[in-house]
C-alpha atoms as a PDB file:
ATOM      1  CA  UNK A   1     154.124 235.465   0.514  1.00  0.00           C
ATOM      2  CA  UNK A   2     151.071 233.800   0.160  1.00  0.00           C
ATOM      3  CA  UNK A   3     149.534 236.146  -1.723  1.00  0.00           C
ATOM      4  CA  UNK A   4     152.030 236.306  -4.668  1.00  0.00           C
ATOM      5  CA  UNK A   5     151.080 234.010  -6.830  1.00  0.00           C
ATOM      6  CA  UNK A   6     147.156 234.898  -7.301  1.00  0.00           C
ATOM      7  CA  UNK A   7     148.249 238.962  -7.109  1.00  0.00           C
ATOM      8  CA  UNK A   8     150.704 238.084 -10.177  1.00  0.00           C
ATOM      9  CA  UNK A   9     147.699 236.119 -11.584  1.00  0.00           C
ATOM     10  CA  UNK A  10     145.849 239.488 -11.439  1.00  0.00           C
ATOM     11  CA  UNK A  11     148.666 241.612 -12.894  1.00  0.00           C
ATOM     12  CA  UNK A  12     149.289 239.120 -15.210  1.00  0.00           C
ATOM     13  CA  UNK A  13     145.738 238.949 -16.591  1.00  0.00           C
ATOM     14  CA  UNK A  14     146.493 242.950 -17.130  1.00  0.00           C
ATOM     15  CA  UNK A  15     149.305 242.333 -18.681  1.00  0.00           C
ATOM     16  CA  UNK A  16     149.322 239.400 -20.853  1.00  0.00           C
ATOM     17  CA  UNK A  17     151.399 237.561 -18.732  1.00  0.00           C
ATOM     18  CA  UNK A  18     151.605 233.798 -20.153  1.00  0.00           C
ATOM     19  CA  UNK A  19     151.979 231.411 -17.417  1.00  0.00           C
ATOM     20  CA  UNK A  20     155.248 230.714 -17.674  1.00  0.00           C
ATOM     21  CA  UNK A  21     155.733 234.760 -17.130  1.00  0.00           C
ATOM     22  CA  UNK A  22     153.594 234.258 -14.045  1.00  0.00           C
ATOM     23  CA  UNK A  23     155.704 231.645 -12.537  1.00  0.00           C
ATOM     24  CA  UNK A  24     159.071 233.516 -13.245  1.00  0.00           C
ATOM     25  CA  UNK A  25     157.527 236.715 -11.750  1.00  0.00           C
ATOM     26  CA  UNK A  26     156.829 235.033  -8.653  1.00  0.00           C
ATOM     27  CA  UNK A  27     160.064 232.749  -7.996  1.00  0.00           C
ATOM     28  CA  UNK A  28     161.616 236.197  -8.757  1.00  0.00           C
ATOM     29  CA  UNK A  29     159.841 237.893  -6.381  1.00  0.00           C
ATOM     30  CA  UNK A  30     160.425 235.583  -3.582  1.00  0.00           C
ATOM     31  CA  UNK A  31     164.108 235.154  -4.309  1.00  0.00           C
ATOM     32  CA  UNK A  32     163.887 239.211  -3.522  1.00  0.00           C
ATOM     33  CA  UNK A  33     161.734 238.552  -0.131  1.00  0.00           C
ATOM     34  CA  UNK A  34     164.280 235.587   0.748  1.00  0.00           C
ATOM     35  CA  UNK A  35     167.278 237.709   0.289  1.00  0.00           C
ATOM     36  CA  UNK A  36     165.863 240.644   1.788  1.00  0.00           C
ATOM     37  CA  UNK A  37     165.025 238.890   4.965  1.00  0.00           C
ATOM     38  CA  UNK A  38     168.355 237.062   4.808  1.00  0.00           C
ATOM     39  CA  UNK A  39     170.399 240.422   5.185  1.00  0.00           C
ATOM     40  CA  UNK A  40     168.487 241.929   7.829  1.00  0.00           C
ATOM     41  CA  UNK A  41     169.381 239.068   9.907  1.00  0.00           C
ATOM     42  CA  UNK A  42     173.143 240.325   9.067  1.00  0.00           C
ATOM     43  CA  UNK A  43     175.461 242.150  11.802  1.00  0.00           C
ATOM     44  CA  UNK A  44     176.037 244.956   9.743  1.00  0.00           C
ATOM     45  CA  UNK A  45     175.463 247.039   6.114  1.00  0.00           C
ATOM     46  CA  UNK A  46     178.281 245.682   4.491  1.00  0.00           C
ATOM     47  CA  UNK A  47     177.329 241.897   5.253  1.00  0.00           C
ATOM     48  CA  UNK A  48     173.585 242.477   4.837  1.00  0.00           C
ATOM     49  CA  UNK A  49     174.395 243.599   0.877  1.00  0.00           C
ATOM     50  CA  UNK A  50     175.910 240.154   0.222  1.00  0.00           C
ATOM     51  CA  UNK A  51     172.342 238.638   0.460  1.00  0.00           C
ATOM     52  CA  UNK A  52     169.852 241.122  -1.354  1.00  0.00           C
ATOM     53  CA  UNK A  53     172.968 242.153  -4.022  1.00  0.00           C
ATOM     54  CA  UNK A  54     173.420 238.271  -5.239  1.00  0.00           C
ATOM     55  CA  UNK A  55     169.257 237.618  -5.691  1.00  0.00           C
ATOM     56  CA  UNK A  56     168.093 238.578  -9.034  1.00  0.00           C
ATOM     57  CA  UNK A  57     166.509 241.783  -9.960  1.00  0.00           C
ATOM     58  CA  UNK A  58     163.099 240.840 -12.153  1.00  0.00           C
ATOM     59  CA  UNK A  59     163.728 244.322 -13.805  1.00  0.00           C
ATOM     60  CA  UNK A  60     167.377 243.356 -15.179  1.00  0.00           C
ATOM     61  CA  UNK A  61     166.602 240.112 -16.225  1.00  0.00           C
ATOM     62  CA  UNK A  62     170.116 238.863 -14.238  1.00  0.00           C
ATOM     63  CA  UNK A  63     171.532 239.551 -11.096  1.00  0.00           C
ATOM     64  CA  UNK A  64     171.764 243.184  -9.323  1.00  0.00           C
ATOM     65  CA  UNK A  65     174.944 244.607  -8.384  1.00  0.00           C
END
C-alpha cells in the first residue's frame, strides 16, 4: 500500500494524469485492496463477494456487480 501513491505518480506522469486523477486512482485502488482483504476474511464464497462486489471498479467509473 505504501507504494501506491508514488507508482500512480509514475503512471501518471505517462499518462497525463492531473493530480486530481492521481488521487482518485489511488483511493480507488485501495478501496479494491480494502475490500479484497475484507472478503477473504469471510466464511465462505458467497459472503466474501459482498465485500470486493460493493468497492468500486476504477475501470467502470461506479460500482462492480
Amino acid at each position: 500500500m505504501a507504494a501506491a501513491e508514488p507508482a500512480a505518480r509514475l503512471m501518471g506522469g505517462v499518462l497525463n494524469w492531473d493530480d486530481a486523477t492521481v488521487r482518485r486512482e489511488v483511493e480507488h485502488y485501495r478501496a479494491r485492496v480494502a475490500a479484497e482483504r475484507e472478503s477473504q476474511q469471510q466464511p465462505d464464497d458467497r459472503t466474501a463477494d459482498a465485500p470486493r462486489l460493493g468497492a468500486p471498479d476504477v475501470r467502470m467509473g461506479a460500482r462492480a456487480g
